[in-house]
N, C-alpha and C. Protein backbone atom coordinates (compact mmCIF):
# COMPACT_ATOMS: atom_id res chain seq x y z
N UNK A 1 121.98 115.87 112.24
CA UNK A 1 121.35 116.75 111.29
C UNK A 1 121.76 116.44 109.87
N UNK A 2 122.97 116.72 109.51
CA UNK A 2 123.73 116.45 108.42
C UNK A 2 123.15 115.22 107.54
N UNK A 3 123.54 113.96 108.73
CA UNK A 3 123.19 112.26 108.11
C UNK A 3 121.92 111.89 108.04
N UNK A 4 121.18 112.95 108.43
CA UNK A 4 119.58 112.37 108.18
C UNK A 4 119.41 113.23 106.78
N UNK A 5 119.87 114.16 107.26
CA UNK A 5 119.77 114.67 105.24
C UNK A 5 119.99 113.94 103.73
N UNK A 6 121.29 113.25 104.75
CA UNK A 6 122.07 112.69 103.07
C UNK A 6 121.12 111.32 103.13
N UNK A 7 121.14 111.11 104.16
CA UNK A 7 119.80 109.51 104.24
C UNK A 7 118.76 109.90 103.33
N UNK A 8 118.01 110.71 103.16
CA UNK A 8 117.05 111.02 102.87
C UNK A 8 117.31 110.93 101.17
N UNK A 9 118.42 111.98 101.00
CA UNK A 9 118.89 111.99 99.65
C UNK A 9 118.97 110.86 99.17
N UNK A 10 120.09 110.16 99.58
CA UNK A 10 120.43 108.45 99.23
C UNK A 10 118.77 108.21 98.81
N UNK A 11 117.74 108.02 100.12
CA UNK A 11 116.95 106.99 99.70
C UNK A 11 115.53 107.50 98.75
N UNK A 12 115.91 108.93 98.13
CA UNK A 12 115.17 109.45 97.10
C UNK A 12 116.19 108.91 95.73
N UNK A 13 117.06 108.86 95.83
CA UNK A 13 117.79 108.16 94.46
C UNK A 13 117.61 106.63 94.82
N UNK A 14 117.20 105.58 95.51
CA UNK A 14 117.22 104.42 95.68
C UNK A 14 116.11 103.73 94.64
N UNK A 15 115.87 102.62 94.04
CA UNK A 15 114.70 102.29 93.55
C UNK A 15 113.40 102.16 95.42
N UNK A 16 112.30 101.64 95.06
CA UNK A 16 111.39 101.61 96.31
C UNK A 16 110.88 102.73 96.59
N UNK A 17 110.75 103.02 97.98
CA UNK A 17 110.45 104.38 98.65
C UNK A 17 111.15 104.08 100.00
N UNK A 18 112.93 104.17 99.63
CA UNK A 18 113.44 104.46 101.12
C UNK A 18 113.18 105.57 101.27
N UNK A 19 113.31 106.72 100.93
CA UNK A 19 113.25 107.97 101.67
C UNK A 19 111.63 107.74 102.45
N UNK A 20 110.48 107.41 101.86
CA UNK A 20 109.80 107.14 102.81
C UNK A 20 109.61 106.29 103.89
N UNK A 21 110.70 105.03 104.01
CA UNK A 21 110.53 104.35 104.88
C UNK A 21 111.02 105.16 106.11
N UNK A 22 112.03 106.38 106.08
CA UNK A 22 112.71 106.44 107.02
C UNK A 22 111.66 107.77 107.41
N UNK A 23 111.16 108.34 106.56
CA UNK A 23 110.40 109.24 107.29
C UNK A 23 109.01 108.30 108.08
N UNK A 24 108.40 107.74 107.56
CA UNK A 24 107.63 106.80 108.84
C UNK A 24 108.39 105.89 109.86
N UNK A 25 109.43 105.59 109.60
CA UNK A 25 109.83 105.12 110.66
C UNK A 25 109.89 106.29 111.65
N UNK A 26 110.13 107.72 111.24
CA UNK A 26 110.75 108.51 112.19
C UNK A 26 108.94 108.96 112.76
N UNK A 27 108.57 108.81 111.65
CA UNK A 27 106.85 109.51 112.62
C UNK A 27 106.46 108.32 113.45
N UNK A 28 106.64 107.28 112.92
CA UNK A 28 106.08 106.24 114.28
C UNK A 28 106.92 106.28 115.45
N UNK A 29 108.07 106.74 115.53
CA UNK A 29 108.67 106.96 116.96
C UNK A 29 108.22 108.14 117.76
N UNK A 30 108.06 109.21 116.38
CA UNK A 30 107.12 110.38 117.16
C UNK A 30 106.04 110.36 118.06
N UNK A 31 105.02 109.44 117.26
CA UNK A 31 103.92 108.81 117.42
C UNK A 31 104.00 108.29 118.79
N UNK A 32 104.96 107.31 118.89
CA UNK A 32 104.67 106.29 120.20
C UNK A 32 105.18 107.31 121.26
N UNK A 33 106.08 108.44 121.23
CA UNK A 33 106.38 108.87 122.27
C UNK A 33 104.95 110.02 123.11
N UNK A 34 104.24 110.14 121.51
CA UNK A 34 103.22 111.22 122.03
C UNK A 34 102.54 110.72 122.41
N UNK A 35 102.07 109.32 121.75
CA UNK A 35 100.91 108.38 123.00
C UNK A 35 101.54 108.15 124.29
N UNK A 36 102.73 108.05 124.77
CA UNK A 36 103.20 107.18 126.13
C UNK A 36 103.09 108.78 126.86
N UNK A 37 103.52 109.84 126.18
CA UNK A 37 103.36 110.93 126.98
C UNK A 37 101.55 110.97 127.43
N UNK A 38 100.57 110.76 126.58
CA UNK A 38 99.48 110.86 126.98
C UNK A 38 98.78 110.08 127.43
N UNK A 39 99.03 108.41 127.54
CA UNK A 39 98.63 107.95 128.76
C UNK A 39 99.30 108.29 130.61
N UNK A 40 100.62 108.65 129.81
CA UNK A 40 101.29 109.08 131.38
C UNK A 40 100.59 110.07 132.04
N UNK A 41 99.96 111.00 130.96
CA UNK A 41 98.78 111.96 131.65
C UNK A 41 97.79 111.81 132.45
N UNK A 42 97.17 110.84 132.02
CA UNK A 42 96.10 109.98 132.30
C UNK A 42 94.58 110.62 131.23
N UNK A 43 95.24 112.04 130.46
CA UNK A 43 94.58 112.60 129.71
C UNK A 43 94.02 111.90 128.62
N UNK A 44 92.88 111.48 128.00
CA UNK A 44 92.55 110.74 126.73
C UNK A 44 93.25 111.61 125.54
N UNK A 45 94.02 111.74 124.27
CA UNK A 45 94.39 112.33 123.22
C UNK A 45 93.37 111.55 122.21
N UNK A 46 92.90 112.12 120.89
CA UNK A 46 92.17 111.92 120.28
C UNK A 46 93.32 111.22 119.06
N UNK A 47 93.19 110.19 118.28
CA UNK A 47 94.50 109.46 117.50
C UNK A 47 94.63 110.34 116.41
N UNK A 48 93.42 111.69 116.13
CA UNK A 48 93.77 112.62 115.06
C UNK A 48 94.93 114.03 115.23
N UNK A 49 94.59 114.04 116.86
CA UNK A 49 95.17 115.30 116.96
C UNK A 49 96.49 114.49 117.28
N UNK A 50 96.90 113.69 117.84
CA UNK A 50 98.07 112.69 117.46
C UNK A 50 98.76 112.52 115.97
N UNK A 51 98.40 112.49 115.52
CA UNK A 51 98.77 112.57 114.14
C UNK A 51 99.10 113.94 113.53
N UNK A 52 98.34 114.55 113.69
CA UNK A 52 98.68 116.37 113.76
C UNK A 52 99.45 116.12 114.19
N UNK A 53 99.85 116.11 115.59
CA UNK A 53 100.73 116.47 116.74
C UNK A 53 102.44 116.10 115.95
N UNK A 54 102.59 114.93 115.72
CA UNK A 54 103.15 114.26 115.05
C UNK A 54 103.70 115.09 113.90
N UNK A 55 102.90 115.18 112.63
CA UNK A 55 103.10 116.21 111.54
C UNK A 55 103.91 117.15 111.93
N UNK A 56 103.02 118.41 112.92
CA UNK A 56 103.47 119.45 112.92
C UNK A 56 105.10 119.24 114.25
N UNK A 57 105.48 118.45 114.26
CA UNK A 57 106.83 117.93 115.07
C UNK A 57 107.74 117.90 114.40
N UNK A 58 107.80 116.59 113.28
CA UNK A 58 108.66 116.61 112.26
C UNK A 58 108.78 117.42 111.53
N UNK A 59 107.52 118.52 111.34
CA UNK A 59 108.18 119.48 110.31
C UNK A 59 109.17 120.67 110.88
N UNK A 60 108.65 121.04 112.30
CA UNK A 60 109.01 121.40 112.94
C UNK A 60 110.50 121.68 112.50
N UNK A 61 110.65 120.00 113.54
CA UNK A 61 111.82 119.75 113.30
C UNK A 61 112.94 119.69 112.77
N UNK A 62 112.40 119.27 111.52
CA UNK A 62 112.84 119.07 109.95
C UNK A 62 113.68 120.39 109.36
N UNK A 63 112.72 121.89 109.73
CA UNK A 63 113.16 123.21 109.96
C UNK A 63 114.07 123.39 110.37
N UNK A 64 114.54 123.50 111.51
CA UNK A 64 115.08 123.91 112.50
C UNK A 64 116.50 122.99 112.12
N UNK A 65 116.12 121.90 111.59
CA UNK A 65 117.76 120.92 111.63
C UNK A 65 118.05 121.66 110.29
N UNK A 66 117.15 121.89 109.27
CA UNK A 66 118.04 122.41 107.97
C UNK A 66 118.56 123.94 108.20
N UNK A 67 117.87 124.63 109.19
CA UNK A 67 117.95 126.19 109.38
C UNK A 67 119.66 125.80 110.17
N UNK A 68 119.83 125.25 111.03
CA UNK A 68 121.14 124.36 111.85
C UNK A 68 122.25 124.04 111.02
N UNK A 69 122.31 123.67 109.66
CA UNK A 69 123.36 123.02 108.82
C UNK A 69 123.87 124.26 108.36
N UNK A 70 122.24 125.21 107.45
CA UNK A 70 122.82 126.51 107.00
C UNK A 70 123.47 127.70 107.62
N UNK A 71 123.17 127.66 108.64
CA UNK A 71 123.50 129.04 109.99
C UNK A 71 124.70 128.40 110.53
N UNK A 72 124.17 127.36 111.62
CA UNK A 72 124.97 126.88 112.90
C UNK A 72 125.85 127.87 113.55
N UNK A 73 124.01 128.66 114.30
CA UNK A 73 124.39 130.01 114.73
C UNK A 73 124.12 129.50 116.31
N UNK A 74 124.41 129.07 117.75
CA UNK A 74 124.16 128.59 118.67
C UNK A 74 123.13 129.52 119.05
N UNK A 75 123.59 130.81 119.47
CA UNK A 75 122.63 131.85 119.96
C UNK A 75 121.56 132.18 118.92
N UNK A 76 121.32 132.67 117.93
CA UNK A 76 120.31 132.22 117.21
C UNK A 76 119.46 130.73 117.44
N UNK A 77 120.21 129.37 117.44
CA UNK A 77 119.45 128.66 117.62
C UNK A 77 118.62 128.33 118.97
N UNK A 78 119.35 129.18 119.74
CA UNK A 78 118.47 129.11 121.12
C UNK A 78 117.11 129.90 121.16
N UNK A 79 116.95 130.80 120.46
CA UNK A 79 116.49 131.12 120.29
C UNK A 79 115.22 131.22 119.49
N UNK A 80 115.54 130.39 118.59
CA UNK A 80 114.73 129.69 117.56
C UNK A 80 113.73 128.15 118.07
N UNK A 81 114.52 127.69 119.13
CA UNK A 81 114.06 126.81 120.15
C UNK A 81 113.08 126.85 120.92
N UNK A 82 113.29 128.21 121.47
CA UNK A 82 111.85 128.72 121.94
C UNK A 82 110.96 129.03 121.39
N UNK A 83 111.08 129.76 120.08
CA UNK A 83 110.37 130.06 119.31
C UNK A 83 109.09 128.71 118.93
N UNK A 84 109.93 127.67 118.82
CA UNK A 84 109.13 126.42 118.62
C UNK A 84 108.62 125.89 119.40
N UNK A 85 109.05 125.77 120.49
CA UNK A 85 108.63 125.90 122.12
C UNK A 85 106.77 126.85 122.04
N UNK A 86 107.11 128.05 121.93
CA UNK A 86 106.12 129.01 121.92
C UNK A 86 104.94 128.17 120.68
N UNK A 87 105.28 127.71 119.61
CA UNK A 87 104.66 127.49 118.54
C UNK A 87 103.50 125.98 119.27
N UNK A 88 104.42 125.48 119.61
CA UNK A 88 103.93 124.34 120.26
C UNK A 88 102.82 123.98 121.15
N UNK A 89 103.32 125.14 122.22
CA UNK A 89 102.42 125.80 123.03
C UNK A 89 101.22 125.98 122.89
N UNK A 90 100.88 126.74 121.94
CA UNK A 90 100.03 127.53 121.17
C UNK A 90 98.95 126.76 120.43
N UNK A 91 99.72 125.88 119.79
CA UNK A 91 98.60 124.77 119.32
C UNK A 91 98.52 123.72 120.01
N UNK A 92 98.97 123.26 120.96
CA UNK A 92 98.30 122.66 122.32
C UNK A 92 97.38 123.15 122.73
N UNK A 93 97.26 124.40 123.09
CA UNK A 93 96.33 125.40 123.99
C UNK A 93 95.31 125.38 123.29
N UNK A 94 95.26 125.51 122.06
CA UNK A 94 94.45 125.72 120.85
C UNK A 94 93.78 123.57 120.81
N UNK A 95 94.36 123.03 120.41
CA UNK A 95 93.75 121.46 120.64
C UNK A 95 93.23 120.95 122.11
């Protein structure tokens, strides 16, 4: 949680766009895991709602690890887990 933060920091003070390299690097791993999950389906996914899918993951995510640094409340975060769980759900059901 912590070292992807300060990564991020670092590579917003870097000349280039590291801070963006590492956030696409991190969505293309997203990416490939949500396609391998959806051929394992045998379900077709559409490469848009993939990309959504994707988005709304990392931000997700992204949440939940900074809500984690500030709190690092366990029971709260279990809780908050599901919560995203439920969120997830929801716009699956909904796509």
């Amino acid at each position: 949680g912590a070292a992807i933060v300060e990564l991020i920091s670092w590579g917003q003070r870097q000349e280039g766009q590291q801070a963006e390299m590492v956030y696409n690097e991190a969505s293309a791993t997203i990416r490939t895991k949500l396609e391998s999950v959806a051929t394992a389906s045998g379900r077709p996914v559409d490469p848009d709602t993939i990309d959504a899918l994707t988005y709304i993951v990392s931000t997700l995510s992204d949440g939940f690890a900074l809500n984690w640094l500030v709190f690092t409340d366990p029971p709260a975060a279990e809780r908050q887990i599901e919560l995203i769980l439920g969120v997830l759900d929801a716009w699956m059901a909904a796509h």
